[in-house]
C-alpha atoms as a PDB file:
ATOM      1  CA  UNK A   1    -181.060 102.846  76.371  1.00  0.00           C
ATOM      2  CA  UNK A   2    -179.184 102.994  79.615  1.00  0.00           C
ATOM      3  CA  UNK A   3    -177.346  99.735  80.916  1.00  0.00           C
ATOM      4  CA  UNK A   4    -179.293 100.074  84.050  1.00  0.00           C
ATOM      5  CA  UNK A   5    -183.240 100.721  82.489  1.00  0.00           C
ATOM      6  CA  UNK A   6    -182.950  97.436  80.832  1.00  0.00           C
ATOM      7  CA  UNK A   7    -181.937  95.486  83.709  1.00  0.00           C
ATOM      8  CA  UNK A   8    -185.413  96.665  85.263  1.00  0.00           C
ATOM      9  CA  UNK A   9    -186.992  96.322  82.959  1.00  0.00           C
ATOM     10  CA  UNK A  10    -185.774  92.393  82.681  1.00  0.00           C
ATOM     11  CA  UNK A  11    -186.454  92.862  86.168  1.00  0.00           C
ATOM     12  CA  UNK A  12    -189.785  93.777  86.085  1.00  0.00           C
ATOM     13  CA  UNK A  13    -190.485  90.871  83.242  1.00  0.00           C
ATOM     14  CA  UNK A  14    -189.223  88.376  85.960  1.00  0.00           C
ATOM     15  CA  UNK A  15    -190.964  90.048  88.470  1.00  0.00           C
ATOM     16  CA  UNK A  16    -194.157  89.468  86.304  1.00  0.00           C
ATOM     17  CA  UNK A  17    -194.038  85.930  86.286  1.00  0.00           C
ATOM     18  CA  UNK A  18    -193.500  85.326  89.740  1.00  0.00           C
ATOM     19  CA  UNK A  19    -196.553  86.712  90.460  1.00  0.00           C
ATOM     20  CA  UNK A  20    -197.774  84.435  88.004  1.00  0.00           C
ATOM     21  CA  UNK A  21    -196.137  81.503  89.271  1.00  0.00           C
ATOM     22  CA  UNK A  22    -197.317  82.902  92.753  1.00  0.00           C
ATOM     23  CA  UNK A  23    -200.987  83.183  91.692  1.00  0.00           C
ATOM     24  CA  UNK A  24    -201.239  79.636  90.230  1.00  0.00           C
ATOM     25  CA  UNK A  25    -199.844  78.313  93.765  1.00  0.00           C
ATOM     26  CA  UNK A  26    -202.487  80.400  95.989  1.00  0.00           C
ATOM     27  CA  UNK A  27    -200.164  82.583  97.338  1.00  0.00           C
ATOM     28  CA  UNK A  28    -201.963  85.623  96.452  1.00  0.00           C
ATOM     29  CA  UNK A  29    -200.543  88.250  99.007  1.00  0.00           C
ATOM     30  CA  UNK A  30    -197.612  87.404  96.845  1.00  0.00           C
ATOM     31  CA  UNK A  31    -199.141  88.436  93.790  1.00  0.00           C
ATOM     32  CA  UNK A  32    -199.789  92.065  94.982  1.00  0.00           C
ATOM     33  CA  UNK A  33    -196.573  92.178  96.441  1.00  0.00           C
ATOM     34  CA  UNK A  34    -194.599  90.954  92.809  1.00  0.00           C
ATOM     35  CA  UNK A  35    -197.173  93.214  91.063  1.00  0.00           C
ATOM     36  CA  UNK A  36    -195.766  96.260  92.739  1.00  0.00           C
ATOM     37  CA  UNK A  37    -192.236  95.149  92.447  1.00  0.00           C
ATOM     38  CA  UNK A  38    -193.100  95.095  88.871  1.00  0.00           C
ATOM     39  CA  UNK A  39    -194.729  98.065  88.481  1.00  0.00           C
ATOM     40  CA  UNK A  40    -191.968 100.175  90.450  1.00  0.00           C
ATOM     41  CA  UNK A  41    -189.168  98.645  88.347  1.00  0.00           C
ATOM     42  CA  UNK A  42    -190.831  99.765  84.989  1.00  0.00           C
ATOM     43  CA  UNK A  43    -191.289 103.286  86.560  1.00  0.00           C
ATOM     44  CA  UNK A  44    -187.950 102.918  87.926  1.00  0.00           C
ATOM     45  CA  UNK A  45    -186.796 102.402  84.199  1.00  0.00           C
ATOM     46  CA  UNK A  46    -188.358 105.499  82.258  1.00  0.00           C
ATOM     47  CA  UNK A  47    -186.999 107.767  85.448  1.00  0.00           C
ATOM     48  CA  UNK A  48    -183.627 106.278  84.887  1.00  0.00           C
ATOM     49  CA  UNK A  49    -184.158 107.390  81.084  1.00  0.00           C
ATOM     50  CA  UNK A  50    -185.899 110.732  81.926  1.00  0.00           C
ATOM     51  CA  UNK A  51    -183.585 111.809  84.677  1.00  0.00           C
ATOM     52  CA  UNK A  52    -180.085 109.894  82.927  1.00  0.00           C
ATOM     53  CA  UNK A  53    -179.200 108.519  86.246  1.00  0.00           C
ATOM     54  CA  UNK A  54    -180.324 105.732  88.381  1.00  0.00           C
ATOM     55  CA  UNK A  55    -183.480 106.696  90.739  1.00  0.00           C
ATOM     56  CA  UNK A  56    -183.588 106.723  94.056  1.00  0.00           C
ATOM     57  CA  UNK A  57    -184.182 104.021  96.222  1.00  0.00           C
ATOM     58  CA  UNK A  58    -187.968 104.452  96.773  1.00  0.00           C
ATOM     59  CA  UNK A  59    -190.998 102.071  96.841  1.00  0.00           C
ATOM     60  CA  UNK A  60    -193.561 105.164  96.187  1.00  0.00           C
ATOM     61  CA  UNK A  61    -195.168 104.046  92.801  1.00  0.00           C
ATOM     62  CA  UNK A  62    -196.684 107.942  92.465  1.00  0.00           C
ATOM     63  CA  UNK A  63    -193.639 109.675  93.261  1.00  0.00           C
ATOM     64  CA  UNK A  64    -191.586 107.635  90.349  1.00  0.00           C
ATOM     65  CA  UNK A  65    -194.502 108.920  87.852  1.00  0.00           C
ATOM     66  CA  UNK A  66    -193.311 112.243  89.051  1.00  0.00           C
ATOM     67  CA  UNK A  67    -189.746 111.680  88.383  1.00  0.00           C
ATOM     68  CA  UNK A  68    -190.033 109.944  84.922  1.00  0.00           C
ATOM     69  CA  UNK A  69    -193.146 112.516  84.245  1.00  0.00           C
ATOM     70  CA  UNK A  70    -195.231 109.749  83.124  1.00  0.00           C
ATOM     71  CA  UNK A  71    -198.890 111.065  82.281  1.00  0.00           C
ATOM     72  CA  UNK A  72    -201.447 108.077  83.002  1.00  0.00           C
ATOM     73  CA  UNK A  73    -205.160 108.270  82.522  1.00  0.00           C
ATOM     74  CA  UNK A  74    -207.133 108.527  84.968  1.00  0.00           C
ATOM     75  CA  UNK A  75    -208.066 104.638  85.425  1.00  0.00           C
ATOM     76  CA  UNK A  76    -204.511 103.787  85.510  1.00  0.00           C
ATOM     77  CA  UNK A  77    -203.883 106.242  88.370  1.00  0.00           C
ATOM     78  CA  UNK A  78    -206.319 105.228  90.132  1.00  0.00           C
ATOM     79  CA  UNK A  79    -204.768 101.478  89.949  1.00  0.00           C
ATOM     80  CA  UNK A  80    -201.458 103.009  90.753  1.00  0.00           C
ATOM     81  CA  UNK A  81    -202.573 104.654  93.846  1.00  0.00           C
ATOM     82  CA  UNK A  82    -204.283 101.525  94.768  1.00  0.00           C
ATOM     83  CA  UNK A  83    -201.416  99.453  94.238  1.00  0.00           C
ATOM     84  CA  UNK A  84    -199.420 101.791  95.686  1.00  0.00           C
ATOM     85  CA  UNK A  85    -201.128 101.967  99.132  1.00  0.00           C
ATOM     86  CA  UNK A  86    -201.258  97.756  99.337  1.00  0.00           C
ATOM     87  CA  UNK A  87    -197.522  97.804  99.228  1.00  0.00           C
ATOM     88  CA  UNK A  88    -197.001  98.350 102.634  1.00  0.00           C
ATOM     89  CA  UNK A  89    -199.614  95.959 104.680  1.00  0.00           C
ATOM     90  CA  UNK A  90    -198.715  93.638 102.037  1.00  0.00           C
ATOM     91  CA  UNK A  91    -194.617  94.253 102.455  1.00  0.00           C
ATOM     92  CA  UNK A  92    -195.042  94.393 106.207  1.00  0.00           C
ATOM     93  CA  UNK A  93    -198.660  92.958 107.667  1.00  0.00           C
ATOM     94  CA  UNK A  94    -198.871  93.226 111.135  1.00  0.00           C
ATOM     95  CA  UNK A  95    -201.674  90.652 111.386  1.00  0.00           C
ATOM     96  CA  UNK A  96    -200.209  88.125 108.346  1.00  0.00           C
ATOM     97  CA  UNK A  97    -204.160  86.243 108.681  1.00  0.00           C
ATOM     98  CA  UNK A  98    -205.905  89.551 108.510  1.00  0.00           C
ATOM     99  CA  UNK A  99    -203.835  90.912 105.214  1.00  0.00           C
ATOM    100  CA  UNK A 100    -204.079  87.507 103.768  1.00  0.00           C
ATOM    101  CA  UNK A 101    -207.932  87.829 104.080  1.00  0.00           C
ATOM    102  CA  UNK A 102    -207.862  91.266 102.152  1.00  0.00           C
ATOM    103  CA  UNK A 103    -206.369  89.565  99.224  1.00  0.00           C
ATOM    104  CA  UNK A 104    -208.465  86.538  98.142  1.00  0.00           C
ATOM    105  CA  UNK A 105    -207.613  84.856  94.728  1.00  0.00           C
ATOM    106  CA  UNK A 106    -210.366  87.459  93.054  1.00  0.00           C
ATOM    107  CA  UNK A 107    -208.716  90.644  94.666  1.00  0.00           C
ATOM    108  CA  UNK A 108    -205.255  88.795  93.242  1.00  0.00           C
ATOM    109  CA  UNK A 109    -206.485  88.166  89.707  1.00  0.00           C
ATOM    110  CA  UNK A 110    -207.771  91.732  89.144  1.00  0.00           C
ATOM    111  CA  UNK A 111    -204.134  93.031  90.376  1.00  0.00           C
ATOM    112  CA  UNK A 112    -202.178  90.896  88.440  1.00  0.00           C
ATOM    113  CA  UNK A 113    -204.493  91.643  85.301  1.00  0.00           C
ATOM    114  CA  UNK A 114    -204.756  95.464  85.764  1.00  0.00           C
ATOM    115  CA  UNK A 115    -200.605  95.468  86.391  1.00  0.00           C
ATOM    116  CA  UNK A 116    -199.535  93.946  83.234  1.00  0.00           C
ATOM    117  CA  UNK A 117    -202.005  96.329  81.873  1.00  0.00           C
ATOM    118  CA  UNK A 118    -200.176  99.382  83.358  1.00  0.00           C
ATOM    119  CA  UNK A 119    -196.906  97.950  82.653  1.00  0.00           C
ATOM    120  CA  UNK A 120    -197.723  97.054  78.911  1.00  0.00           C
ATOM    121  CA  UNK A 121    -198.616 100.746  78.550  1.00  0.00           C
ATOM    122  CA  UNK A 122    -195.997 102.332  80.494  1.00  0.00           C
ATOM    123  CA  UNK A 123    -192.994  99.708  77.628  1.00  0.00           C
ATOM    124  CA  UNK A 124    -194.671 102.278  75.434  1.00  0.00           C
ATOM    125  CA  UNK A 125    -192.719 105.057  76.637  1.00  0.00           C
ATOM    126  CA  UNK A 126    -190.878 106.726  73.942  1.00  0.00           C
ATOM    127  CA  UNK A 127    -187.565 106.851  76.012  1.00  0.00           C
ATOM    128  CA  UNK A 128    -188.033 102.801  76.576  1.00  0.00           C
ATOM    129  CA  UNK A 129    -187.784 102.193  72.442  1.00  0.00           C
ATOM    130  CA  UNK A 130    -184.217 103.873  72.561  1.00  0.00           C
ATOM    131  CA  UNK A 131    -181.382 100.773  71.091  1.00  0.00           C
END
């Protein structure tokens, strides 16, 4: 395994439990925001494996599954997409009460449960079990 694809994968562990720690303390537009972090490092680390070199600098959770040709079902897509389009109001909200109000603890829980879903299933990538 490439030096780089396990630091984000470590990454993406860390990134993990921040949202954790971030859900616990009510700050739940945090959690979406650490849950894509997550997600996009893991995808980040089977396109560094699929590709051999270190992927580009890019926050588009769909376009990664196209670079490390990652085949989800169709209810993990769907998250992905999901997940994908809350990374920008959450990265950037241009009305910070508004956003906050789209992402109540619930809306939180189910994104931090549903990512370490995803991102348990994508550490079963064949190129991620490489010494």
């Amino acid at each position: 395994m490439r030096r780089d694809t396990k630091n984000w994968l470590a990454s993406a562990d860390y990134d993990i439990e921040t949202a954790s720690h971030m859900l616990a303390t009510g700050r739940y537009l945090y959690v979406i925001f650490m849950c894509h972090l997550a997600l996009e490092k893991t995808l980040k680390a089977i396109a560094a494996e699929a590709q051999g070199r270190t992927p580009p600098k890019t926050h588009d959770l769909l376009y990664l599954l196209t670079l490390g040709n990652v085949k989800p079902s169709q209810e993990h897509l769907d998250f992905i997409g999901k997940l994908n389009n809350a990374s920008i109001p959450t990265r950037y909200p241009e009305d910070l009460a508004k956003t906050i109000s789209v992402y109540p603890k619930k809306v939180a829980e189910d994104y931090f449960k549903r990512t370490k879903e995803v991102v348990q299933w994508l550490k079963q990538d064949p190129r991620l079990k490489r010494s």
